[in-house]
PDB file of N, CA and C in Angstrom:
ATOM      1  N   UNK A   1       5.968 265.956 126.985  1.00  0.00           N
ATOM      2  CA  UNK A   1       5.582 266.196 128.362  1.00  0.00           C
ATOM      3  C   UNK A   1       6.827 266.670 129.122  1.00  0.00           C
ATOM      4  N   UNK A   2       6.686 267.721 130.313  1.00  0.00           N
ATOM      5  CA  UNK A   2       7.305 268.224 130.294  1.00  0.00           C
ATOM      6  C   UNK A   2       7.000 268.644 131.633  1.00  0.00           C
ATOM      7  N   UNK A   3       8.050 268.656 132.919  1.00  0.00           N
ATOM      8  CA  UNK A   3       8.251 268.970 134.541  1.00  0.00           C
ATOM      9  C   UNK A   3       8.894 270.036 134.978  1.00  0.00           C
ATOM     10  N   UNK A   4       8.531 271.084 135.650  1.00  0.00           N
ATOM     11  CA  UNK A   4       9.179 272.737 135.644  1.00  0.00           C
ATOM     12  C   UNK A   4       8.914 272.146 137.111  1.00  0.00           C
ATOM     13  N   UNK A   5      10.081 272.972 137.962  1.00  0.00           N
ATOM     14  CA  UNK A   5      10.149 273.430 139.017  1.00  0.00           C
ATOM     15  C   UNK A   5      11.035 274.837 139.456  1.00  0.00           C
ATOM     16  N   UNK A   6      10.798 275.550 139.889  1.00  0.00           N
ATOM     17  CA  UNK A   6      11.113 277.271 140.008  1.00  0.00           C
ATOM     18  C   UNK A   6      11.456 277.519 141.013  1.00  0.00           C
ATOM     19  N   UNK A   7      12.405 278.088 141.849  1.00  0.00           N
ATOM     20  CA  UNK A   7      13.071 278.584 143.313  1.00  0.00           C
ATOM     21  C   UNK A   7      13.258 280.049 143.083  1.00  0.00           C
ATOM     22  N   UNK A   8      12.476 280.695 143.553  1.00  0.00           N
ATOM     23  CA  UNK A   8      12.272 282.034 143.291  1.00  0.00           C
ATOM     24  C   UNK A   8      13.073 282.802 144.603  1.00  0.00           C
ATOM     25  N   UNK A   9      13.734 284.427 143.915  1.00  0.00           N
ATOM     26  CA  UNK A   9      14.430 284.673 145.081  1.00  0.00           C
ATOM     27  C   UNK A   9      15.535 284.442 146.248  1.00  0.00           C
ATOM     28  N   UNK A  10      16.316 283.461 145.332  1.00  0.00           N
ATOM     29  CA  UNK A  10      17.294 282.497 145.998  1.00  0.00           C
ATOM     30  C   UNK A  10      18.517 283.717 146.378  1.00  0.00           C
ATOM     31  N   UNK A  11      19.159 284.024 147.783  1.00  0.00           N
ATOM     32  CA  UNK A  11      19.671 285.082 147.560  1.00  0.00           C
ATOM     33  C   UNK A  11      21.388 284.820 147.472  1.00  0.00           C
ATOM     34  N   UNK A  12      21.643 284.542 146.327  1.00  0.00           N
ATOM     35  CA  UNK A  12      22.830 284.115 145.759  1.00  0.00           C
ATOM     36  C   UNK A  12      22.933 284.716 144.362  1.00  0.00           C
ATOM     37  N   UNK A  13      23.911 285.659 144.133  1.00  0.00           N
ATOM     38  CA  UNK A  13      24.028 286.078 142.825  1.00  0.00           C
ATOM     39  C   UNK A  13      24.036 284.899 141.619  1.00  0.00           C
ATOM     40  N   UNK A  14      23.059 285.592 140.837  1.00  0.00           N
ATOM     41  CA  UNK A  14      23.263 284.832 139.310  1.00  0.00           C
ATOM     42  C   UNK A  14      24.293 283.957 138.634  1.00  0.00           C
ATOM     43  N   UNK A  15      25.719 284.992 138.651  1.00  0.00           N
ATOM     44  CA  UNK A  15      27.017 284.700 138.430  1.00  0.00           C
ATOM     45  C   UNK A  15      27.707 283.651 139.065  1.00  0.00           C
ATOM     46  N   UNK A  16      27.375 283.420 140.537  1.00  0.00           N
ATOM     47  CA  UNK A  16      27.739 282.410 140.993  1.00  0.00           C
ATOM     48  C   UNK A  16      26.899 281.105 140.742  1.00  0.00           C
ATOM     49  N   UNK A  17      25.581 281.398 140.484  1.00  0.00           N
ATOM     50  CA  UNK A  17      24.628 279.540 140.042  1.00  0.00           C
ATOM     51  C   UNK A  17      25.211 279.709 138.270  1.00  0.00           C
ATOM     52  N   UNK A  18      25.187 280.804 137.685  1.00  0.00           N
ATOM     53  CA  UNK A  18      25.231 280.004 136.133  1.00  0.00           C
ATOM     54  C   UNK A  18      26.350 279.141 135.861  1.00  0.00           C
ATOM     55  N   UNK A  19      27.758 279.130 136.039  1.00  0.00           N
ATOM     56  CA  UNK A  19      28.882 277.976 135.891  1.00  0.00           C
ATOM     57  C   UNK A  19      28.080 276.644 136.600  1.00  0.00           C
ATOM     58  N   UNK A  20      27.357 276.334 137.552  1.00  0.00           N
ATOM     59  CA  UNK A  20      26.755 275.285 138.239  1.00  0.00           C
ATOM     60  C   UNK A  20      25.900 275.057 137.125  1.00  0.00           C
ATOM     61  N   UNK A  21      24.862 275.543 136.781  1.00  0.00           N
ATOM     62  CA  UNK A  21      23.992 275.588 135.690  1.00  0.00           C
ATOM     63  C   UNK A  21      24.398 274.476 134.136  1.00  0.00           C
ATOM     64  N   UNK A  22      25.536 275.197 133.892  1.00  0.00           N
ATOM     65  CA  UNK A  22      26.135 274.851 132.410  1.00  0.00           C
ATOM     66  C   UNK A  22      26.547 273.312 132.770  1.00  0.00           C
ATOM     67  N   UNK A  23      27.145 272.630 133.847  1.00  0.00           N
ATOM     68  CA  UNK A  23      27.145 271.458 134.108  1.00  0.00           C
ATOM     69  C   UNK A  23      26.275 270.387 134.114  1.00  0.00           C
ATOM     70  N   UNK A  24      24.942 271.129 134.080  1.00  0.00           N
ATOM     71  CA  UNK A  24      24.248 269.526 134.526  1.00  0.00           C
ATOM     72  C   UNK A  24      22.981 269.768 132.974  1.00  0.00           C
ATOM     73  N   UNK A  25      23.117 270.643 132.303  1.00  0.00           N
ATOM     74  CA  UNK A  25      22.005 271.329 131.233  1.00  0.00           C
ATOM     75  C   UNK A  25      22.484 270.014 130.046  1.00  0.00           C
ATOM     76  N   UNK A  26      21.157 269.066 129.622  1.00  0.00           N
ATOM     77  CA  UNK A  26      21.175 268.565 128.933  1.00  0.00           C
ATOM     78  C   UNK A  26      21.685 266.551 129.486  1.00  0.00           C
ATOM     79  N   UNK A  27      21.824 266.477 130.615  1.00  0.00           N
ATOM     80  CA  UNK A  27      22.376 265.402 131.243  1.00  0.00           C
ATOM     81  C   UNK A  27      21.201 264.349 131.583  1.00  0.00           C
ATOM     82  N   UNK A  28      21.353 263.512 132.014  1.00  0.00           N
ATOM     83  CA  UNK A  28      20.828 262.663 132.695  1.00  0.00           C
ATOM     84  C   UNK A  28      20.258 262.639 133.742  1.00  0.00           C
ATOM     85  N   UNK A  29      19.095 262.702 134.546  1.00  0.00           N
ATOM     86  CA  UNK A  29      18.915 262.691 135.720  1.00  0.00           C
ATOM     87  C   UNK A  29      19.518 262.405 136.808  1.00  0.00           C
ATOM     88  N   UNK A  30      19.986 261.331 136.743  1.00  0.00           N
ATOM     89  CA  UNK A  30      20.951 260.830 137.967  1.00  0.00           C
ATOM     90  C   UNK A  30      22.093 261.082 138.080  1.00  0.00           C
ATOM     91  N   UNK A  31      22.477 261.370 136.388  1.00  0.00           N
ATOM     92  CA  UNK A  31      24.008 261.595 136.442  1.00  0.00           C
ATOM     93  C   UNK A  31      24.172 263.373 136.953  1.00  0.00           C
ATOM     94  N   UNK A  32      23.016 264.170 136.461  1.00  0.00           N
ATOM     95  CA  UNK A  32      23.028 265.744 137.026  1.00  0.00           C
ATOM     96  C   UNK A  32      22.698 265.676 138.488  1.00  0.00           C
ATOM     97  N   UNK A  33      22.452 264.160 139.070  1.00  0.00           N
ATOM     98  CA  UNK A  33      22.597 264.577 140.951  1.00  0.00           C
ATOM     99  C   UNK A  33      23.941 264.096 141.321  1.00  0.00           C
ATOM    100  N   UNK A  34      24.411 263.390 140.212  1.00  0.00           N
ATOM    101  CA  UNK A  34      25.639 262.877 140.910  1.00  0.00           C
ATOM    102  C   UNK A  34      26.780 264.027 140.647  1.00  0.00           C
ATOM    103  N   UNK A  35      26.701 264.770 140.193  1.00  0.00           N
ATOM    104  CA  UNK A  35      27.313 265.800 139.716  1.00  0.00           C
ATOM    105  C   UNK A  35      27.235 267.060 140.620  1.00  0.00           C
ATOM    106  N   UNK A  36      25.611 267.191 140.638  1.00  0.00           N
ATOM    107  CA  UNK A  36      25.648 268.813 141.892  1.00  0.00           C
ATOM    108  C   UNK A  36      26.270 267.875 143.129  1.00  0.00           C
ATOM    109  N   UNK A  37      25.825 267.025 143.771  1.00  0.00           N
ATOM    110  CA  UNK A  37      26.538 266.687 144.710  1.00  0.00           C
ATOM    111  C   UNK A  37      27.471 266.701 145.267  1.00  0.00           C
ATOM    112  N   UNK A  38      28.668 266.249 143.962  1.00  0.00           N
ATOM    113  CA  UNK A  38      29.759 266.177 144.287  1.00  0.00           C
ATOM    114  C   UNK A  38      31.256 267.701 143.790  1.00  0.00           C
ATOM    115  N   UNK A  39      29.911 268.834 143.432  1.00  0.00           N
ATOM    116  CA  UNK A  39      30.413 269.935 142.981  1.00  0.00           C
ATOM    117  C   UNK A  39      30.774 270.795 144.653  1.00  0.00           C
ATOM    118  N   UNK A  40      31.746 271.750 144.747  1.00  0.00           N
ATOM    119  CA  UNK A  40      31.596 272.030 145.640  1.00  0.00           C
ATOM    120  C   UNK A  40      31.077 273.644 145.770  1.00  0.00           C
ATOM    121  N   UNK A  41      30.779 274.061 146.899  1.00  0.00           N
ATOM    122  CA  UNK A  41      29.654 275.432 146.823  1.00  0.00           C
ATOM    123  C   UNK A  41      28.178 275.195 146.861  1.00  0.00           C
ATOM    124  N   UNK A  42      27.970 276.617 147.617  1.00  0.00           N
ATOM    125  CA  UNK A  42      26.628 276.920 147.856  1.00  0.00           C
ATOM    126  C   UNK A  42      25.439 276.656 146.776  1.00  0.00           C
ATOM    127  N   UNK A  43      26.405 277.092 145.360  1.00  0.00           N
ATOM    128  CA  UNK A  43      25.217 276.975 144.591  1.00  0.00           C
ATOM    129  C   UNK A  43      25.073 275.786 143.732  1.00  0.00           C
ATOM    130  N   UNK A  44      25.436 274.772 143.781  1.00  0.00           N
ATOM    131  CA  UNK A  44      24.854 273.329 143.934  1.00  0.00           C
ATOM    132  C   UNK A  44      24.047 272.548 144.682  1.00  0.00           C
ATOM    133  N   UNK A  45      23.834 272.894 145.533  1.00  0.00           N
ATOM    134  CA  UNK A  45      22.678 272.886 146.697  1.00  0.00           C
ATOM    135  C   UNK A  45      21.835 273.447 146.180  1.00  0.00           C
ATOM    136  N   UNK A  46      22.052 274.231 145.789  1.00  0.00           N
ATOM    137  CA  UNK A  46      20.389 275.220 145.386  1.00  0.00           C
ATOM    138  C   UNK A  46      19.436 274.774 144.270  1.00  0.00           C
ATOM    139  N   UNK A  47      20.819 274.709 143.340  1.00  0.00           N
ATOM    140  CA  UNK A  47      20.164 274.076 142.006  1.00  0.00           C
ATOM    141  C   UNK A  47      19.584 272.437 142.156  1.00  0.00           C
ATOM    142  N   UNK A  48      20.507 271.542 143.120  1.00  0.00           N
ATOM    143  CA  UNK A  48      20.224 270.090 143.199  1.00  0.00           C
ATOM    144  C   UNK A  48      18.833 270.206 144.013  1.00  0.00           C
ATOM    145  N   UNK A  49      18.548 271.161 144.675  1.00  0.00           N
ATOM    146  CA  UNK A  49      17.223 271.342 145.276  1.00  0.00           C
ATOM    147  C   UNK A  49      15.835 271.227 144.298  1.00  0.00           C
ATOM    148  N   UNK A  50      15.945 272.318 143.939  1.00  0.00           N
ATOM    149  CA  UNK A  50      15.325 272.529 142.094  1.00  0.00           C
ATOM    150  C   UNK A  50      15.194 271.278 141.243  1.00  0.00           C
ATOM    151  N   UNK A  51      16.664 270.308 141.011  1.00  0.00           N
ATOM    152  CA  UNK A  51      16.462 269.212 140.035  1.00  0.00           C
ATOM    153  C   UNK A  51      15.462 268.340 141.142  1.00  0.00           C
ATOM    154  N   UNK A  52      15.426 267.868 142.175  1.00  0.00           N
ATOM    155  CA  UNK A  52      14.999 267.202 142.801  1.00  0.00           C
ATOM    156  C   UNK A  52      13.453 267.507 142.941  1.00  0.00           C
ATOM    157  N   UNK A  53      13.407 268.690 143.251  1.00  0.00           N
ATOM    158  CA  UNK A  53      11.723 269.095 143.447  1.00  0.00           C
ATOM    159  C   UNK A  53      10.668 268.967 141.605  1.00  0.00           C
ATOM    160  N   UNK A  54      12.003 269.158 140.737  1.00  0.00           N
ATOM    161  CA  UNK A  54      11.365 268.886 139.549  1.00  0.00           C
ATOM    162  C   UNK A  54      10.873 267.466 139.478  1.00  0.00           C
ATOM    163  N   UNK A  55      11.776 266.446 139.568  1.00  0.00           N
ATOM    164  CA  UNK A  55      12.195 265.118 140.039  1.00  0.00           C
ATOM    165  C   UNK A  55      11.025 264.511 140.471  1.00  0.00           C
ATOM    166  N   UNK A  56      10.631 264.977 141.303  1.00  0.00           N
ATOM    167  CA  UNK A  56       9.233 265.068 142.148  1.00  0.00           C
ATOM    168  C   UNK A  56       8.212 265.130 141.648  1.00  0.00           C
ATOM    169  N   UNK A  57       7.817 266.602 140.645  1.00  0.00           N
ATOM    170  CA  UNK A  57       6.907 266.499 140.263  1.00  0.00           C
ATOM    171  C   UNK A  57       6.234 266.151 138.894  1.00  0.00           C
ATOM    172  N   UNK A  58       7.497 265.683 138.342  1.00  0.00           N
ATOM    173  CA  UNK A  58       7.619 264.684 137.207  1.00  0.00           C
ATOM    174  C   UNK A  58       6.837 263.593 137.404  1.00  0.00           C
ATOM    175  N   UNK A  59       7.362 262.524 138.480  1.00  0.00           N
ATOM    176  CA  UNK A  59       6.662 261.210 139.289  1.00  0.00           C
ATOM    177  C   UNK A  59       5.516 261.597 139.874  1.00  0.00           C
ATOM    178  N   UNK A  60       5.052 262.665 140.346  1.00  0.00           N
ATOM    179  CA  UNK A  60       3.595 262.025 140.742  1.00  0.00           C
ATOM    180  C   UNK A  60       2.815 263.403 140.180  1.00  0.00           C
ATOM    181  N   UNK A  61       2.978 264.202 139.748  1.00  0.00           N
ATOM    182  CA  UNK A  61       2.038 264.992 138.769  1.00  0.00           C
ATOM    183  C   UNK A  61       2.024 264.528 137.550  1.00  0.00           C
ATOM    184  N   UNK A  62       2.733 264.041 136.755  1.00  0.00           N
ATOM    185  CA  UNK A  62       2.578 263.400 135.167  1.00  0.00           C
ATOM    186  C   UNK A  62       3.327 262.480 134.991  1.00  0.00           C
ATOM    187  N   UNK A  63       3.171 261.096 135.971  1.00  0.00           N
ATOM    188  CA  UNK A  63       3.252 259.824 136.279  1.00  0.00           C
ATOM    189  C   UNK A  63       4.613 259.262 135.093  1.00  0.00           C
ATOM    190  N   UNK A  64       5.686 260.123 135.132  1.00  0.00           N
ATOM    191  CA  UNK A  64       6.693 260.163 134.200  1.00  0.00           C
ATOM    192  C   UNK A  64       7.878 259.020 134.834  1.00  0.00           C
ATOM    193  N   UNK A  65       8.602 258.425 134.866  1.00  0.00           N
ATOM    194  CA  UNK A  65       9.594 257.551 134.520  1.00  0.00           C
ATOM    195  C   UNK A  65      10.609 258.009 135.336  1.00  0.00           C
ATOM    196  N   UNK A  66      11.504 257.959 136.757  1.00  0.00           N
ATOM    197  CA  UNK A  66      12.405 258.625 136.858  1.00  0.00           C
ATOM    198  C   UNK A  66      13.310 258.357 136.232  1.00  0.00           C
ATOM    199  N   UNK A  67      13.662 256.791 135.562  1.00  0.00           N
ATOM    200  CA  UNK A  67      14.995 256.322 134.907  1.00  0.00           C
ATOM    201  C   UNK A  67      14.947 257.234 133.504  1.00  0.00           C
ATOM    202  N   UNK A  68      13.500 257.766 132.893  1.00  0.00           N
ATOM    203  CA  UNK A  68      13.531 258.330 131.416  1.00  0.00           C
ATOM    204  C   UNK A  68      14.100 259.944 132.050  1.00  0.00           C
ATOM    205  N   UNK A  69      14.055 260.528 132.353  1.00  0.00           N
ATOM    206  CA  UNK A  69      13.725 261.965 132.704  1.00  0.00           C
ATOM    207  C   UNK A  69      16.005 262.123 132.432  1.00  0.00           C
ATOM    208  N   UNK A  70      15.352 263.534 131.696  1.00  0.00           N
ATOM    209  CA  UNK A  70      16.650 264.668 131.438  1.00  0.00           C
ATOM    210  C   UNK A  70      16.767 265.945 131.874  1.00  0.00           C
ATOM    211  N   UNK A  71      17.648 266.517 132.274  1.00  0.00           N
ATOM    212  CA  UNK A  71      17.401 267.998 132.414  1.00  0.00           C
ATOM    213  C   UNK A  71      17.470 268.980 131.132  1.00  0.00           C
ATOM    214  N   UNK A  72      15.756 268.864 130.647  1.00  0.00           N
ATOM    215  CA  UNK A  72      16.049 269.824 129.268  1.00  0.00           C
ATOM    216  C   UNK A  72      16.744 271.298 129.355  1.00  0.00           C
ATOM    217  N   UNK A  73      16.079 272.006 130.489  1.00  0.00           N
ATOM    218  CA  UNK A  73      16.528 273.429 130.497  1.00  0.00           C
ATOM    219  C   UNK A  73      16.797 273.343 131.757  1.00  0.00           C
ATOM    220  N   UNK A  74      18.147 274.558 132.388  1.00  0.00           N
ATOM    221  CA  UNK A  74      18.253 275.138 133.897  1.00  0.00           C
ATOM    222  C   UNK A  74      18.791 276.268 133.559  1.00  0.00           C
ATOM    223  N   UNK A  75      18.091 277.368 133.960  1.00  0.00           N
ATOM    224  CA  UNK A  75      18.795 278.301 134.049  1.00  0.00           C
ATOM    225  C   UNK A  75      18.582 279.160 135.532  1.00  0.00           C
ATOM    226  N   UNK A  76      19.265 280.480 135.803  1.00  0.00           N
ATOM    227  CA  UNK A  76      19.336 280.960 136.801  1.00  0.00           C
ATOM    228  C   UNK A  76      19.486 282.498 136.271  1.00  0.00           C
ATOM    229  N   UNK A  77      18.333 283.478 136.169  1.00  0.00           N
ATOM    230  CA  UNK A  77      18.051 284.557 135.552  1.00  0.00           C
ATOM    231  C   UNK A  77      18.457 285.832 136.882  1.00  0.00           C
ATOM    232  N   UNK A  78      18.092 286.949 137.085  1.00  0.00           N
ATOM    233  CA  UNK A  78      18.728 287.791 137.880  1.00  0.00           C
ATOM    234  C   UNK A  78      17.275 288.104 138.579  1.00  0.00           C
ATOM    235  N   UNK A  79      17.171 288.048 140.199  1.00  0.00           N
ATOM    236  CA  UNK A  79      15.869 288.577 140.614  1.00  0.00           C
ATOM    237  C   UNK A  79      16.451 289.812 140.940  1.00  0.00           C
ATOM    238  N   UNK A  80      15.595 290.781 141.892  1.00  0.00           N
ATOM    239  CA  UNK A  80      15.346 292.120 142.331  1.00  0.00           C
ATOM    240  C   UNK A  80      16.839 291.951 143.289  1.00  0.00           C
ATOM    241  N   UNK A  81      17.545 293.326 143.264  1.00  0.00           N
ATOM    242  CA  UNK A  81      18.507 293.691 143.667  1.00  0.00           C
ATOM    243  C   UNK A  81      18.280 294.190 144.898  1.00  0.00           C
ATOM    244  N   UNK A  82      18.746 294.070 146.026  1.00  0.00           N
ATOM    245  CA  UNK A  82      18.655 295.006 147.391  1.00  0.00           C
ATOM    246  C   UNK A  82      19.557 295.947 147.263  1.00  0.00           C
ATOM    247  N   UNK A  83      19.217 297.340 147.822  1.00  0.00           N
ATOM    248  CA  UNK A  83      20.231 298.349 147.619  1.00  0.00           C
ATOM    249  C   UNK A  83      20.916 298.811 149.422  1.00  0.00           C
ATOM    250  N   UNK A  84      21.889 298.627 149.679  1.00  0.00           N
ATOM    251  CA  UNK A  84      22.199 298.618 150.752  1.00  0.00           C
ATOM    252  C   UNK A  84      23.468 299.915 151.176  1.00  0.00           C
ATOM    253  N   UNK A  85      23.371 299.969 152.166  1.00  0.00           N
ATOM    254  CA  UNK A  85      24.869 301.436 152.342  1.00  0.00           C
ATOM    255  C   UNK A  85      25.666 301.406 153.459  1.00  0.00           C
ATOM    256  N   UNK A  86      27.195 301.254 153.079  1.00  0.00           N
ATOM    257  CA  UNK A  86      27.998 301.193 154.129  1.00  0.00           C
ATOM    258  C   UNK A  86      29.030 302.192 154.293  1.00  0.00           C
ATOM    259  N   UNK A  87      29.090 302.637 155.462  1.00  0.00           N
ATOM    260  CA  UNK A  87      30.068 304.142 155.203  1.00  0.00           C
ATOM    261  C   UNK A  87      31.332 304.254 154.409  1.00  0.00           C
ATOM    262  N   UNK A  88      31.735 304.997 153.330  1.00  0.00           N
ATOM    263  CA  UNK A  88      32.687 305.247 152.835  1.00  0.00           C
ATOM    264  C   UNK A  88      33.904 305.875 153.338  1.00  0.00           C
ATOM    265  N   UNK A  89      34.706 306.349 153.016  1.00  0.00           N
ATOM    266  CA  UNK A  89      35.575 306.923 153.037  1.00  0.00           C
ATOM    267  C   UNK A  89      35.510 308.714 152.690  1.00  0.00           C
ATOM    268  N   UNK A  90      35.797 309.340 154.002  1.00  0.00           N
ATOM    269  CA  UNK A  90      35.439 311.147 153.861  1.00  0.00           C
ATOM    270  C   UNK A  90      34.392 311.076 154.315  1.00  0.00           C
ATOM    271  N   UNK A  91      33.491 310.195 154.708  1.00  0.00           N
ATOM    272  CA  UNK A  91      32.240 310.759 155.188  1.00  0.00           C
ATOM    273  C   UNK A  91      31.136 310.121 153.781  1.00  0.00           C
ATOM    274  N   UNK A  92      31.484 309.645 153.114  1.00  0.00           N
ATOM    275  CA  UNK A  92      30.827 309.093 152.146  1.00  0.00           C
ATOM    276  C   UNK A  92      30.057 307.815 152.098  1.00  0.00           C
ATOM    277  N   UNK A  93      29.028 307.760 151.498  1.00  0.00           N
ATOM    278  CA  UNK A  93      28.262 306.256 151.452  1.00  0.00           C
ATOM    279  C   UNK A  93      28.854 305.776 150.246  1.00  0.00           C
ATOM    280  N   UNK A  94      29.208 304.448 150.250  1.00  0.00           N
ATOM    281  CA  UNK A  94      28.938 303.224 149.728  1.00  0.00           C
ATOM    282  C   UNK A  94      27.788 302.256 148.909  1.00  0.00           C
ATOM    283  N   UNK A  95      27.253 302.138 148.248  1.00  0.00           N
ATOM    284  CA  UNK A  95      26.155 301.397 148.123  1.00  0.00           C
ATOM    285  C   UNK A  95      26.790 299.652 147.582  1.00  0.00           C
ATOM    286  N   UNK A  96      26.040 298.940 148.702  1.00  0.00           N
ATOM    287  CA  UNK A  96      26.479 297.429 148.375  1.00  0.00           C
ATOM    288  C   UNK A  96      24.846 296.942 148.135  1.00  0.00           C
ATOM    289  N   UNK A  97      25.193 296.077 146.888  1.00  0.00           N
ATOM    290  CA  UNK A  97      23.966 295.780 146.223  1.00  0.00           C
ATOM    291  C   UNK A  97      24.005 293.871 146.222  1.00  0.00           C
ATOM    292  N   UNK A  98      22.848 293.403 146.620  1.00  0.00           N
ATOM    293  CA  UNK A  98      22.382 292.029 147.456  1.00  0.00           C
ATOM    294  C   UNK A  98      21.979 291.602 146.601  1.00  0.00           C
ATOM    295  N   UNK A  99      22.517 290.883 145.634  1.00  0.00           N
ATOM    296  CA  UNK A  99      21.626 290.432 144.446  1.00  0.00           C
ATOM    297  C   UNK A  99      21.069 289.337 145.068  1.00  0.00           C
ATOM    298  N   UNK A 100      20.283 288.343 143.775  1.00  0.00           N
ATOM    299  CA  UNK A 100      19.208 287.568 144.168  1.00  0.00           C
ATOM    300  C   UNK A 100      19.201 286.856 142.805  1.00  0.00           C
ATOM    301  N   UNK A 101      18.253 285.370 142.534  1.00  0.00           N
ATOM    302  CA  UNK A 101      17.685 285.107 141.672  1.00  0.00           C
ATOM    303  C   UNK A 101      17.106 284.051 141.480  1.00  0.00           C
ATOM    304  N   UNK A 102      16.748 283.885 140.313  1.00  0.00           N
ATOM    305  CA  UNK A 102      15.828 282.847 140.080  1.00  0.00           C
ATOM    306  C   UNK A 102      15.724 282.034 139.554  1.00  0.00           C
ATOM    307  N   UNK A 103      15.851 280.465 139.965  1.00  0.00           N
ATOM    308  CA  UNK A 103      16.675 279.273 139.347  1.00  0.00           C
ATOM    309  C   UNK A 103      15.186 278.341 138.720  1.00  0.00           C
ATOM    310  N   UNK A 104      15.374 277.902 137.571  1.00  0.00           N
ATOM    311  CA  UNK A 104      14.308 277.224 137.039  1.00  0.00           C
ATOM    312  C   UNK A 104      14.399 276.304 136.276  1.00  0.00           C
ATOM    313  N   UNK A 105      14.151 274.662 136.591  1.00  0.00           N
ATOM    314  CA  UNK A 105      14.809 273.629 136.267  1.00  0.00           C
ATOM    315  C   UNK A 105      13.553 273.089 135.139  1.00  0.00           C
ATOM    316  N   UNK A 106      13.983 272.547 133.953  1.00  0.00           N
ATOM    317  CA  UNK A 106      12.716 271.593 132.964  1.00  0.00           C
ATOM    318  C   UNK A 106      13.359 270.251 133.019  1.00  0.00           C
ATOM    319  N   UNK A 107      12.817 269.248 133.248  1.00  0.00           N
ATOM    320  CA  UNK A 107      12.651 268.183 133.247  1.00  0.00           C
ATOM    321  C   UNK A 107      11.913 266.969 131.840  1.00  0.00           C
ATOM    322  N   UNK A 108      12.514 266.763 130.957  1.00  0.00           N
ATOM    323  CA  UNK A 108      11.829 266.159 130.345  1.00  0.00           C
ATOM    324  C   UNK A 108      12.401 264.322 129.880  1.00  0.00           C
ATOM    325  N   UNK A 109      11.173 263.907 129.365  1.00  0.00           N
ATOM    326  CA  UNK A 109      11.329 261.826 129.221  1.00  0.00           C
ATOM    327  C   UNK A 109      12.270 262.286 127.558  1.00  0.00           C
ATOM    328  N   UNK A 110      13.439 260.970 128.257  1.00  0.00           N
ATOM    329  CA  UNK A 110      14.336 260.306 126.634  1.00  0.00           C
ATOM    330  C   UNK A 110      12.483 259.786 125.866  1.00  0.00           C
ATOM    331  N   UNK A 111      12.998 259.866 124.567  1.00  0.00           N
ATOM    332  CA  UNK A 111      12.626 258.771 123.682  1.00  0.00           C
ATOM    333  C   UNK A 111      13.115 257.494 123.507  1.00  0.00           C
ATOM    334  N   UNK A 112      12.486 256.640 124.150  1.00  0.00           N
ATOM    335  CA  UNK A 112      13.423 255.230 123.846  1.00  0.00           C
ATOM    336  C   UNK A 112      13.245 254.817 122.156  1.00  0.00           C
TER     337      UNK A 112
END
């Protein structure tokens, strides 16, 4: 059995949540909040958002254990890019590109 929660569109590049990511993948529940918490940056917030809403629907959609629960999977994949333009140099455009993405936490019970 098994608890997904998904934050779609988060507008924070990829690159900056995956190092956050690799920290808490495979941990403990409590010990992966005590961890984003005390990480510093934007994108620990985002992700501790995610473990928590999983967290959530672990306990009252499939009446799961919060003391059993692990973070099986987190990852943070690349959403849709904004393409944006700021004047260059000579008269030239620029294109600055707004990434985005999409953070998706699994939740699953130890075996005692």
């Amino acid at each position: 059995m098994e608890a997904k929660a998904i934050a779609k569109y988060v507008r924070m590049s990829p690159s900056k949540l995956k190092p956050v990511a690799d920290l808490v993948r495979g941990k403990d529940l409590g010990e992966a909040l005590n961890i984003l918490k005390f990480t510093p940056g934007k994108g620990s917030e985002i992700i501790e958002k995610v473990v928590e809403s999983a967290a959530a629907n672990a306990e009252n959609n499939f009446d799961m254990s919060r003391d059993n629960l692990y973070v099986a999977e987190v990852y943070a994949n690349q959403g849709p890019t904004m393409k944006r333009w700021r004047a260059g140099a000579q008269g030239r455009a620029s294109m600055i590109l707004k990434r985005s993405s999409h953070v998706a936490v699994t939740l699953k019970e130890r075996e005692n």
